[in-house]
Protein backbone atom coordinates (compact mmCIF):
# COMPACT_ATOMS: atom_id res chain seq x y z
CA UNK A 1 105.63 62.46 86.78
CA UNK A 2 107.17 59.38 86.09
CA UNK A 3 109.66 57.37 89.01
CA UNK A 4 112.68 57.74 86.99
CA UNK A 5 112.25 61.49 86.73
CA UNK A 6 111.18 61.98 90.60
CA UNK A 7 114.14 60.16 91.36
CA UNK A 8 116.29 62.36 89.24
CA UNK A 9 114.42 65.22 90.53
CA UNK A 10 114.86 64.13 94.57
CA UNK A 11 118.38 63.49 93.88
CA UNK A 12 119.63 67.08 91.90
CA UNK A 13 117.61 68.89 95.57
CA UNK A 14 119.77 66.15 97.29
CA UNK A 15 122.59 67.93 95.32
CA UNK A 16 122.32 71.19 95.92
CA UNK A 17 122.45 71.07 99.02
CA UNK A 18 125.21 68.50 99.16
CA UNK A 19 126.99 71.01 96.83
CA UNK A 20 126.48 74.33 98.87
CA UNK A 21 128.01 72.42 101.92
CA UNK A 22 131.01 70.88 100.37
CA UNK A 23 132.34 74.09 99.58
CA UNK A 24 131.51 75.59 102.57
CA UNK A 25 132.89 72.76 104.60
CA UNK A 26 135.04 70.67 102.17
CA UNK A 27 133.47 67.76 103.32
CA UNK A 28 132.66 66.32 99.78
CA UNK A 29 128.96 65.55 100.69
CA UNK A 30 129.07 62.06 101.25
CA UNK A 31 128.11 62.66 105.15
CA UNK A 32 124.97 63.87 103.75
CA UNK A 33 123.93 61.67 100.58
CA UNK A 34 124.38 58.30 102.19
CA UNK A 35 121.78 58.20 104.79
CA UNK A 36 119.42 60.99 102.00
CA UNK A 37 120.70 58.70 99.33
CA UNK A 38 119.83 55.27 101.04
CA UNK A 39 115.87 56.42 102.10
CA UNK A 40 115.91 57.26 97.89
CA UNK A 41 116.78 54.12 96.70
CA UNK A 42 114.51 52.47 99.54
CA UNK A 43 111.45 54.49 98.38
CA UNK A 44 111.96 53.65 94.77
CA UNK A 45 112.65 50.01 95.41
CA UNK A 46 115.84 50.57 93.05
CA UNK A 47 118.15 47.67 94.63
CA UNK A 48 117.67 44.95 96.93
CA UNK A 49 117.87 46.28 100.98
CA UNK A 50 120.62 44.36 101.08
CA UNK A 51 122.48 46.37 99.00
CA UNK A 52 121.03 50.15 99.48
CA UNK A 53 123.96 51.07 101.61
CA UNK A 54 126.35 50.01 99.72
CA UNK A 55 124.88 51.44 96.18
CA UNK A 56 124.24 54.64 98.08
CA UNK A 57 128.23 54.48 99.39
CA UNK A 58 129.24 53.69 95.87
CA UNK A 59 127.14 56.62 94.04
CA UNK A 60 128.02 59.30 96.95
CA UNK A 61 132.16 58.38 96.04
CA UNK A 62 130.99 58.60 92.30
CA UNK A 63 129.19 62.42 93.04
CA UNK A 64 132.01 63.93 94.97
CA UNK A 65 134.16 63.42 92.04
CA UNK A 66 132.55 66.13 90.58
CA UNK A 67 131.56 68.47 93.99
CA UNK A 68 135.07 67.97 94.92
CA UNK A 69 136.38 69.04 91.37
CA UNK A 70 134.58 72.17 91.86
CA UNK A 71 134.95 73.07 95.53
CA UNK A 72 138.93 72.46 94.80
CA UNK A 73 139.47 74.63 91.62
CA UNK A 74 137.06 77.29 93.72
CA UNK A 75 139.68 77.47 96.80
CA UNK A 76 142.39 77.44 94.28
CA UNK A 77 141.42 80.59 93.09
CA UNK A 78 140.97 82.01 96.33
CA UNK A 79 144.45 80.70 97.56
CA UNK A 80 142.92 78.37 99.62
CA UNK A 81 144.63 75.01 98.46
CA UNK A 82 147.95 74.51 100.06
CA UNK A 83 150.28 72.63 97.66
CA UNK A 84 153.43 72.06 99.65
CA UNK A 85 151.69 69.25 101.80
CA UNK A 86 148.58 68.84 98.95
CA UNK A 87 150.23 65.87 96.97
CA UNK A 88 151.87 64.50 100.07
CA UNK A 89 147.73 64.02 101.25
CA UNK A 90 146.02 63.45 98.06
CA UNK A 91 148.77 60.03 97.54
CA UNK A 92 147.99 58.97 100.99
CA UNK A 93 144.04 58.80 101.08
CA UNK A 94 144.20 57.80 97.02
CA UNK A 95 146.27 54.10 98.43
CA UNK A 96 143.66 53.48 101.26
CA UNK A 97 140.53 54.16 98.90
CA UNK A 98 141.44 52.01 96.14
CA UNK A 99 141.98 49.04 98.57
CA UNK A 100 138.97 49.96 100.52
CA UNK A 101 136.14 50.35 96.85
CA UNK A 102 137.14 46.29 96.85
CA UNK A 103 136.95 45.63 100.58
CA UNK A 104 133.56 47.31 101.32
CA UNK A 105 131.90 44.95 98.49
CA UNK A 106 133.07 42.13 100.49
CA UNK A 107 131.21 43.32 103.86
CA UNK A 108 127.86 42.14 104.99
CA UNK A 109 125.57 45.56 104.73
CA UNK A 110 125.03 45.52 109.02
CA UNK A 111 128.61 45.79 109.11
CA UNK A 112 128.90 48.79 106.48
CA UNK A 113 126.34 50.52 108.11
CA UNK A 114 127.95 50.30 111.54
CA UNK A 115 131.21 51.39 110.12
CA UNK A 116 129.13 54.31 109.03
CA UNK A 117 127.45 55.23 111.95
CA UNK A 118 130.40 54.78 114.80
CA UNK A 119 132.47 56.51 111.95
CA UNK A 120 129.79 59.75 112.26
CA UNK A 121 129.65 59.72 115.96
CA UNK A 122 133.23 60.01 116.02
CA UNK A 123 133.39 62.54 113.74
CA UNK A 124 130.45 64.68 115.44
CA UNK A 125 132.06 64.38 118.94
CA UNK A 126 135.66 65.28 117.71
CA UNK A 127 134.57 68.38 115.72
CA UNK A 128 132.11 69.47 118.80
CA UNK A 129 134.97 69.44 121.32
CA UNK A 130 137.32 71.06 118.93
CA UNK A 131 134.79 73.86 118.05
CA UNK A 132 134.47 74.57 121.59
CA UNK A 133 138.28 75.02 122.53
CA UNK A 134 139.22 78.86 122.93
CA UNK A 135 142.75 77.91 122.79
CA UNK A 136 144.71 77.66 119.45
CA UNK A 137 147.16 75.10 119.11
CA UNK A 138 150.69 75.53 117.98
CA UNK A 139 151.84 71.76 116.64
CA UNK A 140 154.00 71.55 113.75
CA UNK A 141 152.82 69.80 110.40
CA UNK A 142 154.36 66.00 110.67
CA UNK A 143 156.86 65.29 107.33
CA UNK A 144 155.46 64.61 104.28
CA UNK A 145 155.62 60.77 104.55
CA UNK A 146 154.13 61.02 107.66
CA UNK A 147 150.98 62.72 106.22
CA UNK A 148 150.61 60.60 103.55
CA UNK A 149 150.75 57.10 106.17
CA UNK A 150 147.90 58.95 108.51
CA UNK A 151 145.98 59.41 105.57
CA UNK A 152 146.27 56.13 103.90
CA UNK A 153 144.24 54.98 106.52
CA UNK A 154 141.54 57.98 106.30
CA UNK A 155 141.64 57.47 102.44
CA UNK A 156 140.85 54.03 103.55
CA UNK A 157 137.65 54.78 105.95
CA UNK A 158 136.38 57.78 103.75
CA UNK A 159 136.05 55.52 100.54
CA UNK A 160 134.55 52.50 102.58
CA UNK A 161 131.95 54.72 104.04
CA UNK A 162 131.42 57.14 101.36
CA UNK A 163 132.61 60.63 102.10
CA UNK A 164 135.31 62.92 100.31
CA UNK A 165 137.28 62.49 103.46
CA UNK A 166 136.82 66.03 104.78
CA UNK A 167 135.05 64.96 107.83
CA UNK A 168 138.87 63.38 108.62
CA UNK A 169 141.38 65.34 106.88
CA UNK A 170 139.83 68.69 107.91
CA UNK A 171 140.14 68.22 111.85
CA UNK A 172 143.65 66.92 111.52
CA UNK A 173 145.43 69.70 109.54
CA UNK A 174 143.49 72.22 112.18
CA UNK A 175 144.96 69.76 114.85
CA UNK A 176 148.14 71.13 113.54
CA UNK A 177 147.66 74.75 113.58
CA UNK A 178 146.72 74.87 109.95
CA UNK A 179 144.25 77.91 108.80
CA UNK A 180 140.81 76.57 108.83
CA UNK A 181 140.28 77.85 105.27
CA UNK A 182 143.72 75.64 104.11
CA UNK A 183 142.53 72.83 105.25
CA UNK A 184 139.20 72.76 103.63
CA UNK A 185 140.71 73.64 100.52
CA UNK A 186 143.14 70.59 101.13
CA UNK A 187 140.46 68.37 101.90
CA UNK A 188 138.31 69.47 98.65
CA UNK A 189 141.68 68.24 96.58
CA UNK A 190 142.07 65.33 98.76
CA UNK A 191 138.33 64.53 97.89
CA UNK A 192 138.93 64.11 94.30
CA UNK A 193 141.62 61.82 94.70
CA UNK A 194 139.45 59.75 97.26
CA UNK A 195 136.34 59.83 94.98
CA UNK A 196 138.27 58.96 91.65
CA UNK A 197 140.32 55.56 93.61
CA UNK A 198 137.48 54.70 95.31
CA UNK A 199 134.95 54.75 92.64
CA UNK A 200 136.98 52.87 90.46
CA UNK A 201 137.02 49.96 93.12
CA UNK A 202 133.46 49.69 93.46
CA UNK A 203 133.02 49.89 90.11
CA UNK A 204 134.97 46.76 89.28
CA UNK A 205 133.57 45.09 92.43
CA UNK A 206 130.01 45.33 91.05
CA UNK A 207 130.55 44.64 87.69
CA UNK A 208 129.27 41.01 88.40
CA UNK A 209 125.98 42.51 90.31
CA UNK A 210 124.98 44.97 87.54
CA UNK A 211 124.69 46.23 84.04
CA UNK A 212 124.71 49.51 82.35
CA UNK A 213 121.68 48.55 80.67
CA UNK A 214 119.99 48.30 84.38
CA UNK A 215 121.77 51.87 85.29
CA UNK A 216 124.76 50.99 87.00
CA UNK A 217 128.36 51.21 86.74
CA UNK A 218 129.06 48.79 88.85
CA UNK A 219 127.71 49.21 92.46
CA UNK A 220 127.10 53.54 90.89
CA UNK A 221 122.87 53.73 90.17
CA UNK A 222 123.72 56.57 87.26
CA UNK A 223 120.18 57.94 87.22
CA UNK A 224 120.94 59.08 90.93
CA UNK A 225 124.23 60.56 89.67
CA UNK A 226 123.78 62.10 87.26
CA UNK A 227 120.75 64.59 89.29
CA UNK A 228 122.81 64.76 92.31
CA UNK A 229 126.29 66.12 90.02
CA UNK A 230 123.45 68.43 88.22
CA UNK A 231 122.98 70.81 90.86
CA UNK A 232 126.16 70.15 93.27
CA UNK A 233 128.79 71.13 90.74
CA UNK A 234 127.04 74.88 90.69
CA UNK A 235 126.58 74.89 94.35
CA UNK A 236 129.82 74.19 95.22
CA UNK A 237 131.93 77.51 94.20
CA UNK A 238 128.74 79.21 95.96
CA UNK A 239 129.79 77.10 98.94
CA UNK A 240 133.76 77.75 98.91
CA UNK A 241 132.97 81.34 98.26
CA UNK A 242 131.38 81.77 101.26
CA UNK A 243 134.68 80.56 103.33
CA UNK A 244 135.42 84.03 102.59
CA UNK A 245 133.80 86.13 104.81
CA UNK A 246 132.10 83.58 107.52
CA UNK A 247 134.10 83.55 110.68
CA UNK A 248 136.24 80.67 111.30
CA UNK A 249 134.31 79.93 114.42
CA UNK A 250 130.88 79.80 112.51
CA UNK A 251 132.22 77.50 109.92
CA UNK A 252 133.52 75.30 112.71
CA UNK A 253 130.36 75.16 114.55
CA UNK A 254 128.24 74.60 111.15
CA UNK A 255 130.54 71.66 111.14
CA UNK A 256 130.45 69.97 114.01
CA UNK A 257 126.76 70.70 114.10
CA UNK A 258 126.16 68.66 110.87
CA UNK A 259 127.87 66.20 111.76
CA UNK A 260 126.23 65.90 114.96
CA UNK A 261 122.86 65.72 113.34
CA UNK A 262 123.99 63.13 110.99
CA UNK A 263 125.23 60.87 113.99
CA UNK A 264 121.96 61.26 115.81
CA UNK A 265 119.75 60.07 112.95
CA UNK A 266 122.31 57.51 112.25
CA UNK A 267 121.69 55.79 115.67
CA UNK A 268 118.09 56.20 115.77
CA UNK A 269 117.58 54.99 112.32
């Protein structure tokens, strides 16, 4: 078997799993295919080290176009997408991930990766402590334009380190007393949004770096892509379908304890 092919190959088992969890979780994946992605693309030797974090960034943004596509329309049908505050979200993190695809390309790679780690471990230890509060809260939703300046800036952070912004959005709509299964489905629409501004930045930041005829769309290695999107658009609905009859608490706790396992093997790698 050929590199090219066990890349593909590695990638679409990448994406099924990747897919399976964003509609479970409505995190959009990235959490997961940066760090998977980035040992890939180190393995293959496909881009200078220098660079693997931020191709891997740039092609997780590109993949949860699609996973988030699916995951969404899958909690629309189940009711799960809730539209009065949707488009007040989705313009919020779509403004802070178009500025951030051109900002990350101007970072040194330590710096991404740090982003990305301390970004995880805050993540992880917010989700763990909310999991584990028996309480529920009773705060009201903030206005529209409020929701859409908070998540400016966690449009911003999700495209920079290459999530569907899940991870963010999902803990603060629970903050505020939302149904867990509303705010996944608003973080799956959110995630397109994300993906589609934030992809296009990278894209035009890495024209200069790359060619099509090399595989790239910019800083987006297309071979990778295109078998992560292969399984992880099927997986998905599997995923969001599921929502339906765990318990909120166990989706919490699968979470946080993702998330937590992510962190860890951020700061030991």
């Amino acid at each position: 078997m050929s590199d090219a092919i066990l890349l593909i190959v590695s990638c679409a088992l990448l994406g099924s799993v990747v897919g399976f969890l964003a509609g479970l979780l409505g995190i959009g994946g990235g959490l997961v295919i940066v760090p998977i992605l980035s040992a890939i693309l180190r393995y293959f030797d496909v881009v200078p080290e220098s660079q693997i974090v931020l191709v891997a960034i740039a092609t997780s943004l590109a993949s949860i176009l699609f996973t988030s596509t699916s995951s969404a329309l899958a909690h629309h049908r189940n009711g799960n997408v809730p539209w009065n505050i949707a488009p007040f979200i989705m313009g919020g993190v779509g403004i802070g991930a178009l500025v951030s695809g051109f900002l990350a390309a101007l970072l040194p790679e330590p710096v991404i990766r740090g982003i990305f780690a301390v970004s995880v471990v805050l993540i992880a230890t917010r989700m763990l402590y909310s999991s584990s509060k028996k309480t529920v809260s009773q705060r009201a939703l903030p206005s529209g334009p409020t929701l859409s300046v908070i998540t400016t800036l966690m449009g911003g952070l999700s495209a920079m380190i290459g999530i569907g912004g899940g991870a963010l959005i999902v803990p603060l709509l629970s903050y505020f007393s939302l149904d867990i299964r509303k705010a996944i489905g608003c973080a799956s629409a959110s995630g397109i949004v994300i993906a589609l501004f934030g992809s296009l930045g990278y894209i035009t930041s890495g024209i200069a770096h790359y060619t099509v005829a090399q595989g790239f769309a910019g800083f987006i290695y297309l071979p990778a892509l295109f078998g992560i999107v292969l399984t992880s658009w099927f997986m998905a609905p599997i995923g969001a379908k599921s929502t339906q009859f765990l318990p909120v608490s166990t989706i919490k706790k699968i979470f946080a304890a993702l998330l937590f396992v992510i962190a860890t093997h951020m700061i030991i790698s």
